[in-house]
N, C-alpha and C. Protein backbone atom coordinates (compact mmCIF):
# COMPACT_ATOMS: atom_id res chain seq x y z
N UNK A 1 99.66 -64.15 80.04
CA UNK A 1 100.36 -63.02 79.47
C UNK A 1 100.11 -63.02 77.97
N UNK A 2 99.65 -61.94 77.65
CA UNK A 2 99.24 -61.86 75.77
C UNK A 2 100.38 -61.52 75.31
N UNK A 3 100.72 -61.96 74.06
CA UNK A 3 101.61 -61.28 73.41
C UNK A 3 101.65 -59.82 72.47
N UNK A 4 102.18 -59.32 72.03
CA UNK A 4 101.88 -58.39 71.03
C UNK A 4 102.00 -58.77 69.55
N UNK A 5 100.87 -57.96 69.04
CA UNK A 5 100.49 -58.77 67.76
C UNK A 5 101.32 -57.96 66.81
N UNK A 6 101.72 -58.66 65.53
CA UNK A 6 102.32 -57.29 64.62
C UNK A 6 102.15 -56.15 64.34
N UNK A 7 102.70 -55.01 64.26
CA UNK A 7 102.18 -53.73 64.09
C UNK A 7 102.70 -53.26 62.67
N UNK A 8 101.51 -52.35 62.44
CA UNK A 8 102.85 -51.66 60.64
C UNK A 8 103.39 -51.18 61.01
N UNK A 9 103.98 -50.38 62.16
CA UNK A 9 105.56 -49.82 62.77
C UNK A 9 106.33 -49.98 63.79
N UNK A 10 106.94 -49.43 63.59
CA UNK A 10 107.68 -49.07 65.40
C UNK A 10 107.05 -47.99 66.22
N UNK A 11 106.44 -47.13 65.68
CA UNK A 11 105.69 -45.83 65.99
C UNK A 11 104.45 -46.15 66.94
N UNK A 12 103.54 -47.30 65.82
CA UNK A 12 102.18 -47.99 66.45
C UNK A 12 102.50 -48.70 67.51
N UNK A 13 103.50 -49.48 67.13
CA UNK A 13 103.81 -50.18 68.72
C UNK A 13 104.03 -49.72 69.94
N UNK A 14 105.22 -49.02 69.74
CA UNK A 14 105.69 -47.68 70.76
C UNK A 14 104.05 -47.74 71.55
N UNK A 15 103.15 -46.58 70.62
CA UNK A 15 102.15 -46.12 71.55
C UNK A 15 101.50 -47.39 71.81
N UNK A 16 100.91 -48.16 71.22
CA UNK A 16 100.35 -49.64 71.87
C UNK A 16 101.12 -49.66 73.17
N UNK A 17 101.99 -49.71 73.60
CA UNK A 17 102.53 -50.21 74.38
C UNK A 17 102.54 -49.15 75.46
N UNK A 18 102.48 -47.59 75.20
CA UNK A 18 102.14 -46.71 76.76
C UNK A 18 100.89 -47.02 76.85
N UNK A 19 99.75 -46.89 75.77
CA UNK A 19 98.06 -47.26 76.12
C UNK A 19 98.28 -48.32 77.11
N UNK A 20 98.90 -49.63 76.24
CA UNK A 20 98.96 -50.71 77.29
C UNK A 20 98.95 -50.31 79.11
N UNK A 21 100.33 -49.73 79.15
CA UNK A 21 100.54 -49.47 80.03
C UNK A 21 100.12 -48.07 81.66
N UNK A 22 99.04 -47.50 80.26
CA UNK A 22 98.63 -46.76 81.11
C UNK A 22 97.38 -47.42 81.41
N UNK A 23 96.63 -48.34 80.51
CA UNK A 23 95.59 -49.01 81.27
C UNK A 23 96.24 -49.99 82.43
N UNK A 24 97.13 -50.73 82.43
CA UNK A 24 97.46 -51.35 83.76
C UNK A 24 97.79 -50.52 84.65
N UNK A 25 98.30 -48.87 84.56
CA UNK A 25 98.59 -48.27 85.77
C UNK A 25 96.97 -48.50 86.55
N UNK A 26 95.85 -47.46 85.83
CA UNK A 26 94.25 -47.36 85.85
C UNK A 26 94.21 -48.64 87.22
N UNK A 27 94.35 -50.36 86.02
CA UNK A 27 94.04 -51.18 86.63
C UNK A 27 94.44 -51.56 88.01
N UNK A 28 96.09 -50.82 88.34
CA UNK A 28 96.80 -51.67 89.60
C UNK A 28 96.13 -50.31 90.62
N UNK A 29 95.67 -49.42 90.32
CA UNK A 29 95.52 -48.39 91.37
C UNK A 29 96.45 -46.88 90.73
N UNK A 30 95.94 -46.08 90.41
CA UNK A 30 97.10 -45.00 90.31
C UNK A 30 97.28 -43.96 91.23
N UNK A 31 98.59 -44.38 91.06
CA UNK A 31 100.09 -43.42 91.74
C UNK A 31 100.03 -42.02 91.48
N UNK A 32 100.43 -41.49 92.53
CA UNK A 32 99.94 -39.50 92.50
C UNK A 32 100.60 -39.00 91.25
N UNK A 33 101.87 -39.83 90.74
CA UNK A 33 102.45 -39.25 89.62
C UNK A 33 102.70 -40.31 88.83
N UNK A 34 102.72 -40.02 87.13
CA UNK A 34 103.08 -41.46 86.20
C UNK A 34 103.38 -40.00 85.30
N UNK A 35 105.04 -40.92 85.00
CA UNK A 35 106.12 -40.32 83.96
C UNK A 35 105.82 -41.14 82.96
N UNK A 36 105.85 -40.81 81.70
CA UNK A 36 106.26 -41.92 80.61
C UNK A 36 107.36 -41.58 79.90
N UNK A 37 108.08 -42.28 79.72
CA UNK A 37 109.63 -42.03 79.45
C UNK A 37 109.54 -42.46 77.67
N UNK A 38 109.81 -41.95 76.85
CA UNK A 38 110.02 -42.79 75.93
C UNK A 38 111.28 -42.37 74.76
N UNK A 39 111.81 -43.26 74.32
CA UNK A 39 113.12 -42.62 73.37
C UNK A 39 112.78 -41.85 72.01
N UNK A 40 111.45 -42.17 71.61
CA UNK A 40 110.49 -41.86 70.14
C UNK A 40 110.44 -40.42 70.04
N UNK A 41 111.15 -39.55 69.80
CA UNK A 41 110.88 -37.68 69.65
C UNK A 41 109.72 -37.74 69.08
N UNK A 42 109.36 -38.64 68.01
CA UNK A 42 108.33 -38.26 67.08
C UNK A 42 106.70 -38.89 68.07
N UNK A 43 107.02 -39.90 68.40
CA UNK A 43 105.50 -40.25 70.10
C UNK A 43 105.32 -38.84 70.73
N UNK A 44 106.74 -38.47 71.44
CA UNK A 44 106.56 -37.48 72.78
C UNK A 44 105.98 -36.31 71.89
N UNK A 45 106.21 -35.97 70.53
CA UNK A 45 105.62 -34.97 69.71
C UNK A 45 104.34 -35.04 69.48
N UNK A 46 104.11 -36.09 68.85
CA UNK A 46 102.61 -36.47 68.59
C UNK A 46 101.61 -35.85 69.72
N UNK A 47 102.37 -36.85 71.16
CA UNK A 47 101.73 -36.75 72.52
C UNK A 47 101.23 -35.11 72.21
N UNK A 48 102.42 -34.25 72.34
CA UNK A 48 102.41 -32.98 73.00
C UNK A 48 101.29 -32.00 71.87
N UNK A 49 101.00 -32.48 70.56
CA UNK A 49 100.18 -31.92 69.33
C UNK A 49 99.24 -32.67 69.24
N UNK A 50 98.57 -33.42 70.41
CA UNK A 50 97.74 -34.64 69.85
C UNK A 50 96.99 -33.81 69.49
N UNK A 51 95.89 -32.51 69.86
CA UNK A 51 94.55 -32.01 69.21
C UNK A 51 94.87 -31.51 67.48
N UNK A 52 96.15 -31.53 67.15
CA UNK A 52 96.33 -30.91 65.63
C UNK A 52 96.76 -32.12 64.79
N UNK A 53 96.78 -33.93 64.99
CA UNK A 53 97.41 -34.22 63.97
C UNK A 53 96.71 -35.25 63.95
N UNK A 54 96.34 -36.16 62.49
CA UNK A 54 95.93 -37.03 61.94
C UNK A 54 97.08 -38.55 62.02
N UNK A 55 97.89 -38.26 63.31
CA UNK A 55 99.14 -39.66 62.46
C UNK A 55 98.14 -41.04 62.62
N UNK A 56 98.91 -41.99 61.96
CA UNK A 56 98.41 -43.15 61.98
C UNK A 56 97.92 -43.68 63.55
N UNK A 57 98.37 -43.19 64.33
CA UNK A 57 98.69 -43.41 66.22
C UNK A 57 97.44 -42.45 66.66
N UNK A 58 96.78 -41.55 66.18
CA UNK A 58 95.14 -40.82 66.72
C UNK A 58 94.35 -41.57 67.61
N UNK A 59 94.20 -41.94 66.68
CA UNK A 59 93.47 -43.18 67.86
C UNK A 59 93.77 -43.79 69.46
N UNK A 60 95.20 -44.02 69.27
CA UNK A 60 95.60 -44.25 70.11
C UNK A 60 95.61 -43.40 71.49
N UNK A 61 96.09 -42.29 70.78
CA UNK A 61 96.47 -41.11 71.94
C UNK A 61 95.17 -40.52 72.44
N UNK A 62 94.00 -40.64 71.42
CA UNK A 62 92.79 -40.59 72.18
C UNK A 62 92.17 -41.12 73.28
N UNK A 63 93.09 -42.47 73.05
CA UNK A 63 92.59 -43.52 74.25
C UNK A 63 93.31 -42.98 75.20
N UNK A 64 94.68 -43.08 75.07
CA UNK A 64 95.45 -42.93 76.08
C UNK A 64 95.01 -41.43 76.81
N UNK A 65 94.50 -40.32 76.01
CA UNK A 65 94.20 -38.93 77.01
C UNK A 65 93.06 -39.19 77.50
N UNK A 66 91.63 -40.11 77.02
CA UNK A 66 90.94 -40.42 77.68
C UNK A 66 91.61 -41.30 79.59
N UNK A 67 92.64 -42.04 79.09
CA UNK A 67 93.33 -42.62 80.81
C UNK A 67 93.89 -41.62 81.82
N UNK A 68 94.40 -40.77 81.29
CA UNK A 68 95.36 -39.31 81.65
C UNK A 68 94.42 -38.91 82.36
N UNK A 69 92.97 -38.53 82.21
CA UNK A 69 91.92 -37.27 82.44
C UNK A 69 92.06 -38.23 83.66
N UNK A 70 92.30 -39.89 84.12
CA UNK A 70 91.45 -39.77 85.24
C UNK A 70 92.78 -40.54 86.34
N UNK A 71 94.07 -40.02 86.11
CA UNK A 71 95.09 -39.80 86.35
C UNK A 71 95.43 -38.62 87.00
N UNK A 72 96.29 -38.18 88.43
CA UNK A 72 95.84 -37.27 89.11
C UNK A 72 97.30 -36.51 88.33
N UNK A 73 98.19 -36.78 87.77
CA UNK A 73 99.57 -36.13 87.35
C UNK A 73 100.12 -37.29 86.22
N UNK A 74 100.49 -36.49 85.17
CA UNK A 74 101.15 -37.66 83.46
C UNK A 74 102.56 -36.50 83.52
N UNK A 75 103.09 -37.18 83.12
CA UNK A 75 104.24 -36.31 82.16
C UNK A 75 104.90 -37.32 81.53
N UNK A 76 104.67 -36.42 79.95
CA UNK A 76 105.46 -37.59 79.20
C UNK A 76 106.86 -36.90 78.37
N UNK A 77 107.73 -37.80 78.95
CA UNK A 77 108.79 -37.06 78.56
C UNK A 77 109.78 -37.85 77.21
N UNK A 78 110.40 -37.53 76.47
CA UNK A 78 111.86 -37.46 75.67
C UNK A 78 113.06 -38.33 76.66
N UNK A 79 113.16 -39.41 76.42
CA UNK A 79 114.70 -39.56 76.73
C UNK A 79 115.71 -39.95 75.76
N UNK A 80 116.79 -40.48 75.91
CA UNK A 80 117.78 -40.87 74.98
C UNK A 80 117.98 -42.69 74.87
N UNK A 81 117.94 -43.09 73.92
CA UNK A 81 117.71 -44.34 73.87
C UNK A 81 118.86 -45.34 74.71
N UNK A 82 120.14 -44.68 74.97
CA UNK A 82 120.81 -45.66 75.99
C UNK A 82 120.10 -45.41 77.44
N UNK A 83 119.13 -44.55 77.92
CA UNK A 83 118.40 -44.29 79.13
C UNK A 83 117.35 -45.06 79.05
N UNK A 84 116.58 -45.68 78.14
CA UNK A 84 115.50 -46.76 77.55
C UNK A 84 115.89 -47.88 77.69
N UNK A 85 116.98 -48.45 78.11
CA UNK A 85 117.30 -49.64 77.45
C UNK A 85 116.89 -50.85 78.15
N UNK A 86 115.99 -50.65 79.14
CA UNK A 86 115.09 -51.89 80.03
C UNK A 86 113.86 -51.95 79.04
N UNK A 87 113.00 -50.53 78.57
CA UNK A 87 112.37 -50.95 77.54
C UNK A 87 112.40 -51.63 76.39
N UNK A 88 113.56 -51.40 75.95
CA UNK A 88 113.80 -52.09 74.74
C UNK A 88 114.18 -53.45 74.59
N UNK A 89 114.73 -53.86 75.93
CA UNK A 89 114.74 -55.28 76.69
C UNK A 89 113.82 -56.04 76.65
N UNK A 90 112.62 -55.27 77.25
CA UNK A 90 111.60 -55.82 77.36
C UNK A 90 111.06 -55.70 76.04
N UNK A 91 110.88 -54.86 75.01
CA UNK A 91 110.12 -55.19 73.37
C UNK A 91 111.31 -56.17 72.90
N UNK A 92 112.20 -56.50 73.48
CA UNK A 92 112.47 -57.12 72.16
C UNK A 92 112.05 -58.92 72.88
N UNK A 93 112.06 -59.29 74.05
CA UNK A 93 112.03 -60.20 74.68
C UNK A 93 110.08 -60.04 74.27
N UNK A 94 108.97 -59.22 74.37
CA UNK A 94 107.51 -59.88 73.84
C UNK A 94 107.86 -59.96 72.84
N UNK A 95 108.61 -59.42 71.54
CA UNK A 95 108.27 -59.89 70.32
C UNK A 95 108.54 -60.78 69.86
N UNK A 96 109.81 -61.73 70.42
CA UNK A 96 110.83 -63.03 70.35
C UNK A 96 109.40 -64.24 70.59
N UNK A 97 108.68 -63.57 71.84
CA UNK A 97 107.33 -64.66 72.28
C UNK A 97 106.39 -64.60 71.70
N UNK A 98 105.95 -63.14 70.45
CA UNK A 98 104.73 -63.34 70.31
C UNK A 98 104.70 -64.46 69.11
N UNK A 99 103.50 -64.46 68.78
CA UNK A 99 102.71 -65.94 68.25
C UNK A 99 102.87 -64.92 66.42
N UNK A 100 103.56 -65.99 65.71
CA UNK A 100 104.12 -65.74 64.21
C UNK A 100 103.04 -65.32 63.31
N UNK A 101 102.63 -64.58 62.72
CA UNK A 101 101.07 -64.97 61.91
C UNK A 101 101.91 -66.33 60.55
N UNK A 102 100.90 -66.78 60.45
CA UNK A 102 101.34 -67.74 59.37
C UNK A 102 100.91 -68.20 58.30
């Protein structure tokens, strides 16, 4: 299991972490439908304007719409952060493990 390495935000991570996860959907086989849930207004925005914006996260969402195209159904939606709160479980439990830079 890798850890996650530092990021300059919460923003970069956020999406690090759907890329992540949409390459393991790819990898386990994909499911007729994949939601991505996330609490970030400003991600699910990005997501929804990816062809108009330069954020620091471009890159990212490039990758990630490159995974989408070969995905038979995405929707990425807005939730409210007490509806997140297994995610946030889980970031805060890899970052407790990842490896310190030093």
């Amino acid at each position: 299991m890798r850890g996650i390495p530092s990021m300059s935000s919460a923003l970069v991570a956020e999406a690090e972490a759907y890329r992540d996860g949409l390459r393991l959907t790819l990898m386990r086989g994909a499911p007729e439908h994949v939601i991505l849930e996330s609490d970030s207004l400003q991600l699910v925005s990005l997501w929804k304007d990816r062809c108009k914006q330069r954020s620091e996260i471009a890159t990212i969402l490039d990758e990630m719409q490159e995974m989408v195209t070969a995905l038979p159904s995405v929707t990425f939606v807005h939730v409210t952060r007490s509806v997140n709160g297994a995610a946030h479980l889980c970031a805060k439990n890899a970052s407790s493990s990842s490896p310190r830079p030093q």
